[in-house]
C-alpha atoms as a PDB file:
ATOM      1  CA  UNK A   1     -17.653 130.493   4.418  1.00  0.00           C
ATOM      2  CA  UNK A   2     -21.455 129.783   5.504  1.00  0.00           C
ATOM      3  CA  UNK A   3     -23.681 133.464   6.703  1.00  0.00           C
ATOM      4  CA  UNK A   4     -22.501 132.485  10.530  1.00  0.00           C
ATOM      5  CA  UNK A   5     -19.217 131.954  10.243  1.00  0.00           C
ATOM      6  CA  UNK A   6     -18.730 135.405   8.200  1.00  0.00           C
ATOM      7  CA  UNK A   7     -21.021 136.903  10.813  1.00  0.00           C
ATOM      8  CA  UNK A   8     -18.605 135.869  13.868  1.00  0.00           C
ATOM      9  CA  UNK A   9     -15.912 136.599  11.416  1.00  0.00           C
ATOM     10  CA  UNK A  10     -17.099 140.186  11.501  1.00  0.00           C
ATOM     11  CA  UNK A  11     -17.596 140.920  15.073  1.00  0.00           C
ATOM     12  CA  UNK A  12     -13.988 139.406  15.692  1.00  0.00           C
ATOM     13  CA  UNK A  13     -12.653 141.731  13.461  1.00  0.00           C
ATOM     14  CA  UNK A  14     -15.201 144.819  14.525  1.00  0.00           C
ATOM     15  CA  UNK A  15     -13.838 143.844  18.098  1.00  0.00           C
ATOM     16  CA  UNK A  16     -10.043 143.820  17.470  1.00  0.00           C
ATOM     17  CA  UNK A  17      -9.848 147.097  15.599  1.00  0.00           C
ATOM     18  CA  UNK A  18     -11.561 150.432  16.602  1.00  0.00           C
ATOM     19  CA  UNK A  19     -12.697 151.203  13.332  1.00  0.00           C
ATOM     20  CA  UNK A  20     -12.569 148.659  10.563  1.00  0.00           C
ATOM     21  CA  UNK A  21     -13.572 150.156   6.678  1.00  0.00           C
ATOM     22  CA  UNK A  22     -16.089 147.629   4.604  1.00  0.00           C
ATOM     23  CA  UNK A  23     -12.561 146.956   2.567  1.00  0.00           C
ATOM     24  CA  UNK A  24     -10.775 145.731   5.310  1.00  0.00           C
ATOM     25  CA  UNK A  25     -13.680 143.631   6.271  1.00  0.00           C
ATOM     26  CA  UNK A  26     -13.417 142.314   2.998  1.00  0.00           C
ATOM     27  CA  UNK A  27     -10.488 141.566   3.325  1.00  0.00           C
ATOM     28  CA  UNK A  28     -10.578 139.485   6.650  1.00  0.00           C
ATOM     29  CA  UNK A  29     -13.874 137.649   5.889  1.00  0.00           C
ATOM     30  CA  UNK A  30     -12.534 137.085   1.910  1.00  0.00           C
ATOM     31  CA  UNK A  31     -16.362 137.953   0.859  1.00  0.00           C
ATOM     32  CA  UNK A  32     -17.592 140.717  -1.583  1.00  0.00           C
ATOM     33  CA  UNK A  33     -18.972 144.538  -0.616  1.00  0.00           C
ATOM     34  CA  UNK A  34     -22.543 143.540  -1.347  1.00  0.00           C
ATOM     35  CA  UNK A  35     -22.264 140.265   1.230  1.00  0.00           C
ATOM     36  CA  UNK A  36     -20.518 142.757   3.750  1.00  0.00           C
ATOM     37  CA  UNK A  37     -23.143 145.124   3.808  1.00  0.00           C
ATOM     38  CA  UNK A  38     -25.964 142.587   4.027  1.00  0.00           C
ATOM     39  CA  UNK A  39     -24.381 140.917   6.395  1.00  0.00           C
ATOM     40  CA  UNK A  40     -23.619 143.956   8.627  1.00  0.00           C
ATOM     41  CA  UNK A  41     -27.156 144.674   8.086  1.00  0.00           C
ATOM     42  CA  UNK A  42     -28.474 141.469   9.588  1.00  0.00           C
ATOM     43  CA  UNK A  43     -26.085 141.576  12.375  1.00  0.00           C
ATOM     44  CA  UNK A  44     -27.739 144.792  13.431  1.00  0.00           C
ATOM     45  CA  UNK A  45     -31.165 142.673  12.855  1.00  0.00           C
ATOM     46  CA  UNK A  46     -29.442 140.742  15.661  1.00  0.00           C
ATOM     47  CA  UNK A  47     -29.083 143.700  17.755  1.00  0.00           C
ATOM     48  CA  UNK A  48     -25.318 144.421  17.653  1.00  0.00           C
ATOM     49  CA  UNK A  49     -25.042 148.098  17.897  1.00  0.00           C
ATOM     50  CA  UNK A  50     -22.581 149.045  14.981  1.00  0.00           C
ATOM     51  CA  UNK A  51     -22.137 152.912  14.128  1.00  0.00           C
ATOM     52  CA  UNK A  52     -20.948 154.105  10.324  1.00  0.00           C
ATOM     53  CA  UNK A  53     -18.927 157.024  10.014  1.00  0.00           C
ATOM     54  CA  UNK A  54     -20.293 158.775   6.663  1.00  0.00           C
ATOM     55  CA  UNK A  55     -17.762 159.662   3.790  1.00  0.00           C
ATOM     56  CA  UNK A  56     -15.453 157.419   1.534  1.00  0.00           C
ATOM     57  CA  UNK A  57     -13.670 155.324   3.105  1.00  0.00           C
ATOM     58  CA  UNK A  58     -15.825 155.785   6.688  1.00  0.00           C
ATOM     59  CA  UNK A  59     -15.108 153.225   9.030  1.00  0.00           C
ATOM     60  CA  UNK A  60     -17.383 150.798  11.416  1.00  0.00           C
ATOM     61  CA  UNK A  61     -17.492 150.774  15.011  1.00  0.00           C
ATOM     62  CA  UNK A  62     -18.782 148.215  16.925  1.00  0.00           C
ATOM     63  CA  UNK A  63     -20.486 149.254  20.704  1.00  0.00           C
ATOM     64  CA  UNK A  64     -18.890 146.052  22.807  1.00  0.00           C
ATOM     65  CA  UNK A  65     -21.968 146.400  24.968  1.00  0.00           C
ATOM     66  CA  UNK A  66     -23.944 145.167  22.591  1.00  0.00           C
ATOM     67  CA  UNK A  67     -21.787 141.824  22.143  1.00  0.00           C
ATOM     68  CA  UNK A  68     -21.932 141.064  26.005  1.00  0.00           C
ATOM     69  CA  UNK A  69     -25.689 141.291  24.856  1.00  0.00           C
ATOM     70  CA  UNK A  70     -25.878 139.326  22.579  1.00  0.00           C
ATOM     71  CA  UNK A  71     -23.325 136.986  22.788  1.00  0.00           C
ATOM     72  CA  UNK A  72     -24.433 133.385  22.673  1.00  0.00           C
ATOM     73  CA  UNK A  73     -22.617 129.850  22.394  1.00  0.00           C
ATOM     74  CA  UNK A  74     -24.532 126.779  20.817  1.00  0.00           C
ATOM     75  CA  UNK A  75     -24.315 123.271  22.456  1.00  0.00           C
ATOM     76  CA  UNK A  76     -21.655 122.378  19.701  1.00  0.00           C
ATOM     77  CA  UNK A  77     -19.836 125.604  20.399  1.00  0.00           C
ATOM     78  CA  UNK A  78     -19.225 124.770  24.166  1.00  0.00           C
ATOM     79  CA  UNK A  79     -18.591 121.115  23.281  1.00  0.00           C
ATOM     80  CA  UNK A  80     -15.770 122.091  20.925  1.00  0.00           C
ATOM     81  CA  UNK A  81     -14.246 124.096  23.349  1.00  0.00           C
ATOM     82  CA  UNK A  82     -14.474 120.875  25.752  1.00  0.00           C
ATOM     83  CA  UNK A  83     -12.800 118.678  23.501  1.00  0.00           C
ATOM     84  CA  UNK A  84     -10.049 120.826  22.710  1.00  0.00           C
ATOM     85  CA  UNK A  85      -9.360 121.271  26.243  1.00  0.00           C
ATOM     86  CA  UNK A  86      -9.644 117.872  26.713  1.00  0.00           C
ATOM     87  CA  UNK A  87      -7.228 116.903  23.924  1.00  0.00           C
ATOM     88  CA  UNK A  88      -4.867 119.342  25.074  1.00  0.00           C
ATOM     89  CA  UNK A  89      -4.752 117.842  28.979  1.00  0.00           C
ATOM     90  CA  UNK A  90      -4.183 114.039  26.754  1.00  0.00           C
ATOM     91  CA  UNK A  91      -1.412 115.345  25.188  1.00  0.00           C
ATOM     92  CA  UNK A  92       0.393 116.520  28.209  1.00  0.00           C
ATOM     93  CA  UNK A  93       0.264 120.499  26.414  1.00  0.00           C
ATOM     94  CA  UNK A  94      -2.432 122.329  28.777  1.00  0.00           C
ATOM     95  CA  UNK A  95      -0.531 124.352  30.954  1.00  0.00           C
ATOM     96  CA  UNK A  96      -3.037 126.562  32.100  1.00  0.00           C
ATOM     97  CA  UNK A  97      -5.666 123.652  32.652  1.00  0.00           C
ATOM     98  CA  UNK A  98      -7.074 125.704  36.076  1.00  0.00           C
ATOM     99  CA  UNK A  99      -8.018 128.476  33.991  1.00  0.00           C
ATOM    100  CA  UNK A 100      -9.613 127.007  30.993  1.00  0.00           C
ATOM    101  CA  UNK A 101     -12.117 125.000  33.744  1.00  0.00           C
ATOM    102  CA  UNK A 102     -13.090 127.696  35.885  1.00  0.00           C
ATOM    103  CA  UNK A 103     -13.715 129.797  32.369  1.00  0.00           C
ATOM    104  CA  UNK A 104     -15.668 126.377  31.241  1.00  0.00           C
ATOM    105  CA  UNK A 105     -17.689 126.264  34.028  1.00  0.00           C
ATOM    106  CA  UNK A 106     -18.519 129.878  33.915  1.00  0.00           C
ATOM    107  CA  UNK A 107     -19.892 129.470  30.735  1.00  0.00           C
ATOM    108  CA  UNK A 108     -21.918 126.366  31.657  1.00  0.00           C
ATOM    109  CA  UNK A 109     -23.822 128.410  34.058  1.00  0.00           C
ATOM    110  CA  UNK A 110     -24.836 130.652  31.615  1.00  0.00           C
ATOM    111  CA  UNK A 111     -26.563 128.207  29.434  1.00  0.00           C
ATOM    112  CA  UNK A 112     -30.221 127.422  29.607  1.00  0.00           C
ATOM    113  CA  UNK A 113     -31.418 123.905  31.267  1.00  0.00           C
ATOM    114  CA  UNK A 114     -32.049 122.204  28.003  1.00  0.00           C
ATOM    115  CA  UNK A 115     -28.613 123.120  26.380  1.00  0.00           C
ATOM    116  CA  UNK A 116     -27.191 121.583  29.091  1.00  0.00           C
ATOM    117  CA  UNK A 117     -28.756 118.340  29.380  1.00  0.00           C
ATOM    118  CA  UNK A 118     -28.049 118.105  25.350  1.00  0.00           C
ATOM    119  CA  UNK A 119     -24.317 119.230  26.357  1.00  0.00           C
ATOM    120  CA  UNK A 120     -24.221 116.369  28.649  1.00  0.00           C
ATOM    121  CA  UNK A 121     -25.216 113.803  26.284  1.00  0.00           C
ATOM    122  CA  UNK A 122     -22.573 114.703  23.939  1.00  0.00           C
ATOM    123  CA  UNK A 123     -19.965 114.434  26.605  1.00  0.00           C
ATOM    124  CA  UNK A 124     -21.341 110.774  27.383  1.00  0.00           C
ATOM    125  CA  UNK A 125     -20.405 109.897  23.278  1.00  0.00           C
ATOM    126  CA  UNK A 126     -16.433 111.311  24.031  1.00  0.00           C
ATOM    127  CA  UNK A 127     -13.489 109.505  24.710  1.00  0.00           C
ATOM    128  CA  UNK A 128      -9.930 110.020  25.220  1.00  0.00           C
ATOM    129  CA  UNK A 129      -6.745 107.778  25.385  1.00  0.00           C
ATOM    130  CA  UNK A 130      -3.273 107.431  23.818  1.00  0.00           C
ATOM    131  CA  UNK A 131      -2.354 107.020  20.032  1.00  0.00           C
ATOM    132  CA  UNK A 132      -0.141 103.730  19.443  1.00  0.00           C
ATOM    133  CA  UNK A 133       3.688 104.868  18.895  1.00  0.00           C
ATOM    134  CA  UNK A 134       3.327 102.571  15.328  1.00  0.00           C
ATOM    135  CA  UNK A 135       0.167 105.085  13.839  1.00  0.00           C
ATOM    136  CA  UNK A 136       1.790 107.207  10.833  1.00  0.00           C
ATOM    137  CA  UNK A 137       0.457 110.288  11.467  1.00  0.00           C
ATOM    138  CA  UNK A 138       2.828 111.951   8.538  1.00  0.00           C
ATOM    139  CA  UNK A 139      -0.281 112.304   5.947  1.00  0.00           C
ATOM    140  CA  UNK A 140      -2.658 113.896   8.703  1.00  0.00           C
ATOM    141  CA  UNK A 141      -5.426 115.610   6.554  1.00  0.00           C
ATOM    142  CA  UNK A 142      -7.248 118.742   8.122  1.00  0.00           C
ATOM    143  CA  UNK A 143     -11.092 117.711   9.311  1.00  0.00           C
ATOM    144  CA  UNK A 144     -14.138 118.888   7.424  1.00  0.00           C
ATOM    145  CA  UNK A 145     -15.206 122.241   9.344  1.00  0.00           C
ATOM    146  CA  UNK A 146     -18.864 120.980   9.235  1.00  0.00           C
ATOM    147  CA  UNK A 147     -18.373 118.096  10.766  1.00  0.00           C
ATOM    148  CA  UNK A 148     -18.817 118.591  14.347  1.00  0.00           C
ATOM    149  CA  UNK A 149     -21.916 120.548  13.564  1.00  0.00           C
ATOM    150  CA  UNK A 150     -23.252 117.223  11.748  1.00  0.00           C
ATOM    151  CA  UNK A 151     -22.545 115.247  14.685  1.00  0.00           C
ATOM    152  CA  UNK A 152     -24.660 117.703  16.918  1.00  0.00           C
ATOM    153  CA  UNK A 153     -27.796 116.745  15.604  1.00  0.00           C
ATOM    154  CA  UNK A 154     -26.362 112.914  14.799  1.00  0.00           C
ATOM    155  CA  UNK A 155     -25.658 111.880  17.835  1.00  0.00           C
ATOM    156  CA  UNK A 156     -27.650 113.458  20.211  1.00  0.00           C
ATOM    157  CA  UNK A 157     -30.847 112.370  17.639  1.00  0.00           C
ATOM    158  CA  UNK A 158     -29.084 108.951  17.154  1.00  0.00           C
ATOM    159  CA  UNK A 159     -29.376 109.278  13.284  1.00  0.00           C
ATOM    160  CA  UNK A 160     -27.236 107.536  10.908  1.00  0.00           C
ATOM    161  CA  UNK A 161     -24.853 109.638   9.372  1.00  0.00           C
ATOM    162  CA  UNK A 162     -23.538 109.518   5.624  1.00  0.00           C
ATOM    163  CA  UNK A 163     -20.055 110.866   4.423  1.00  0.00           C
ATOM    164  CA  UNK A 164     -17.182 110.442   2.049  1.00  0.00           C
ATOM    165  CA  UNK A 165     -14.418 108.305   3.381  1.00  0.00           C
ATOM    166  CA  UNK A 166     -10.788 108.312   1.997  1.00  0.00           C
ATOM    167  CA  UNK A 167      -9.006 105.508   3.540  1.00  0.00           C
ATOM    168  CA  UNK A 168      -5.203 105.161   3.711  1.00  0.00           C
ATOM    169  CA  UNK A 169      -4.625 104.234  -0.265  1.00  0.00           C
ATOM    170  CA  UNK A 170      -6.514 107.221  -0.844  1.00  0.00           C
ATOM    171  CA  UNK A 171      -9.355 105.367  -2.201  1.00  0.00           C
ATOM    172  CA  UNK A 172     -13.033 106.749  -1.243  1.00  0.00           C
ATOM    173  CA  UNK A 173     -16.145 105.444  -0.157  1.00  0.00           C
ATOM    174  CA  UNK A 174     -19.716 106.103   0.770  1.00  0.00           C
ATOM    175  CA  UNK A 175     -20.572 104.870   4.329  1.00  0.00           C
ATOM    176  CA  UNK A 176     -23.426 105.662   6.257  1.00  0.00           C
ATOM    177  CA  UNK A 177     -23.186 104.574   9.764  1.00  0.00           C
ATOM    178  CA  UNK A 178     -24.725 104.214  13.494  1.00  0.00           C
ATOM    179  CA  UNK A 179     -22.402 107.402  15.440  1.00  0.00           C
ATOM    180  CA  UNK A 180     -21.734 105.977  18.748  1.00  0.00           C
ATOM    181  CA  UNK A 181     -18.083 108.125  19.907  1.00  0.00           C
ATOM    182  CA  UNK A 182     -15.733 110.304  19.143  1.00  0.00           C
ATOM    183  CA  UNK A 183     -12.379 109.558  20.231  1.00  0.00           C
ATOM    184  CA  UNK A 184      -9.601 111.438  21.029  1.00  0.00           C
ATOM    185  CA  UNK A 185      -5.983 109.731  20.870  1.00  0.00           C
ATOM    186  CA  UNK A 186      -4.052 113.060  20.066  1.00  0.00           C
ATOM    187  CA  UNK A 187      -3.175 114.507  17.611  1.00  0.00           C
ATOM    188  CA  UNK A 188      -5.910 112.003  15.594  1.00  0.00           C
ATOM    189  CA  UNK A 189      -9.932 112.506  16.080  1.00  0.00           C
ATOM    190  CA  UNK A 190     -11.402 109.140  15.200  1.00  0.00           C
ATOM    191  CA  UNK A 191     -15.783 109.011  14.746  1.00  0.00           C
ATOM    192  CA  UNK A 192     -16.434 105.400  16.452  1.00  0.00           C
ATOM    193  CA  UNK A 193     -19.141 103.876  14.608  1.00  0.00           C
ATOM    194  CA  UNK A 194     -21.332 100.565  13.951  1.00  0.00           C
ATOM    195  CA  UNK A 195     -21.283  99.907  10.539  1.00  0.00           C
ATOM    196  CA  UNK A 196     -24.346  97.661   9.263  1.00  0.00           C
ATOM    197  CA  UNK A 197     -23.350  96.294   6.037  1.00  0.00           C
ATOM    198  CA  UNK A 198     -20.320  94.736   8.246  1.00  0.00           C
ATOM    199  CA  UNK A 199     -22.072  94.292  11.478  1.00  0.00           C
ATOM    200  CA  UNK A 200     -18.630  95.903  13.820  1.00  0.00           C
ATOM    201  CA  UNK A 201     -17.743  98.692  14.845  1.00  0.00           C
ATOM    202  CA  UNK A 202     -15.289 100.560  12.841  1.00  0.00           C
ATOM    203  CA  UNK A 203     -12.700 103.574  13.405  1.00  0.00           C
ATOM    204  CA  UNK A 204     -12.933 106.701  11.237  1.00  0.00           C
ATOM    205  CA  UNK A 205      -9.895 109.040  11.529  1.00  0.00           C
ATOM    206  CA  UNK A 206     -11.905 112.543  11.245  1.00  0.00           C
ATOM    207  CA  UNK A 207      -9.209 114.116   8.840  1.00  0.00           C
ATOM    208  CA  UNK A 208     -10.489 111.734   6.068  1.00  0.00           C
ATOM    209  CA  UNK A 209     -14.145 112.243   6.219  1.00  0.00           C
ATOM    210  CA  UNK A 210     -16.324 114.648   3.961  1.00  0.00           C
ATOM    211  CA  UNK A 211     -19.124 115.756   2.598  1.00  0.00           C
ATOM    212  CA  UNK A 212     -20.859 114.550   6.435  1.00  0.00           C
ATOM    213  CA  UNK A 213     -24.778 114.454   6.560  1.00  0.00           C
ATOM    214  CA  UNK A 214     -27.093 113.528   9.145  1.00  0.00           C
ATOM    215  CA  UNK A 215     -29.896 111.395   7.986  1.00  0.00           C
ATOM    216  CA  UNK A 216     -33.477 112.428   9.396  1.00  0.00           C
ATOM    217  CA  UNK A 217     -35.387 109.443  10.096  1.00  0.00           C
ATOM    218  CA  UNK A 218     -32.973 107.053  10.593  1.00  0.00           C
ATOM    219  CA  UNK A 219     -33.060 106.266  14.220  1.00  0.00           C
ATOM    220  CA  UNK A 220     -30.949 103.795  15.877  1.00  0.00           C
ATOM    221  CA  UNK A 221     -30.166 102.364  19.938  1.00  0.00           C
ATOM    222  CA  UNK A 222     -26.843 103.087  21.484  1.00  0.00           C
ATOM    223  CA  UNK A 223     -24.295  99.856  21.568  1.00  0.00           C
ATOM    224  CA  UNK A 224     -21.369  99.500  23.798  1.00  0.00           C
ATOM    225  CA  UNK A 225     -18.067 100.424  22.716  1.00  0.00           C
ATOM    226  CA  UNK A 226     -15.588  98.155  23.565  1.00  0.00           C
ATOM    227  CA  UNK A 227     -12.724 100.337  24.429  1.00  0.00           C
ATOM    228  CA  UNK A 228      -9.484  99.349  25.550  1.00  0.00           C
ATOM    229  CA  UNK A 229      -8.360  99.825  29.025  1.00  0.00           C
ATOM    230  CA  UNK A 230      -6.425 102.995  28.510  1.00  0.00           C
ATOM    231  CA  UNK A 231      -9.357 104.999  27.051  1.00  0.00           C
ATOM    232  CA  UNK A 232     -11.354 106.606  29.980  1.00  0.00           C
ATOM    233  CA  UNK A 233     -14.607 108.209  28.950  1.00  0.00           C
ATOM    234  CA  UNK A 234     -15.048 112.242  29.774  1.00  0.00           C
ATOM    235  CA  UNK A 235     -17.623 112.730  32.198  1.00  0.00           C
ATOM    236  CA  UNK A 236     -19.532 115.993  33.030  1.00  0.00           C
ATOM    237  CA  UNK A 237     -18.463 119.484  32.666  1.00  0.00           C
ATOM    238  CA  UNK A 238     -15.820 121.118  34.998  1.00  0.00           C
ATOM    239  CA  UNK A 239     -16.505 122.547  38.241  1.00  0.00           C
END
């Protein structure tokens, strides 16, 4: 688990319990007492207010003032929770679809000008429609937790991007591609990209990339997707 997922990791778990012993947090995060300790050191760094009862087997408290404080979502942290609420709504299984956009919105107007301006460039790469009946979706892989954050600095940089690809015989390849959309035809993520060596665009499902990488230096224009008619673009944020 990379230092800021084990941090948020933490705080849930500080937040969910009223006292939480390092043990139990090592437990939850699946990290040893030394990385606990340095991490709960460095979230204090942060400013999160965390008191230590002294004695064996003292707990940790966590002052939930200090997460309304401190609590801050990245560009790729609001996007994800636009997608998902967006694949959700595709899939006909968002039943409280008022909610979730008056909570996104709220949360829009607490970002700063230049988050949002990068937040709105992302939404102008996404894409949703309907998967074809025929797709066998039976050997659906789980997608690469780093991947969206590669695709932060990929597509809103337009660099190329280089991964592992394991196509439908199992049999992998290096690509390194032009990112120009994600797509959403639930339950499938495909990366929509423009693929140089064969000079087309070509469909990634997301579930059968890895090891993603964002190449510095590599910059490259935007090209029109040709989409078919039943795949409508997302634009802006909800109001």
């Amino acid at each position: 688990m990379k230092i800021r997922s084990r941090h948020d990791a933490i705080v849930r778990s500080l937040r969910r319990n009223e006292t939480s012993t390092i043990a139990e947090l090592m437990q939850d995060v699946g990290a040893s007492r030394r990385t606990i300790l340095r991490d709960i050191g460095a979230l204090r760094d942060e400013g999160f207010v965390i008191h230590s009862e002294q004695g064996r087997g003292g707990g940790l408290q966590l002052d939930p003032q200090s997460v309304q404080a401190n609590a801050r979502l990245s560009v790729a942290e609001v996007f994800a929770l636009l997608i998902s609420v967006a694949s959700m709504r595709a899939a006909g299984n968002l039943p409280f679809s008022g909610l979730a956009d008056a909570g996104l919105a709220k949360i829009e107007k607490a970002l700063p000008s230049d988050k949002v301006r990068d937040l709105r460039r992302f939404l102008d790469c996404l894409y949703v429609g309907r998967l074809a009946s025929q797709v066998d979706i039976s050997n659906m892989g789980v997608m690469d937790p780093d991947l969206l954050s590669t695709f932060e600095p990929a597509f809103l940089g337009q660099l190329h991007l280089r991964f592992q690809y394991r196509d439908a015989k199992g049999v992998v390849t290096s690509r390194m591609v032009e990112p120009q959309a994600m797509l959403i035809l639930p339950p499938l993520w495909y990366l929509v990209a423009w693929d140089s060596s064969r000079e087309d665009f070509r469909y990634f499902r997301m579930d059968r990339i890895s090891e993603p990488e964002c190449i510095e230096g590599t910059k490259f224009k935007r090209r029109h997707v040709p989409f078919e008619d039943h795949i409508r673009p997302i634009r802006g944020l909800p109001r």
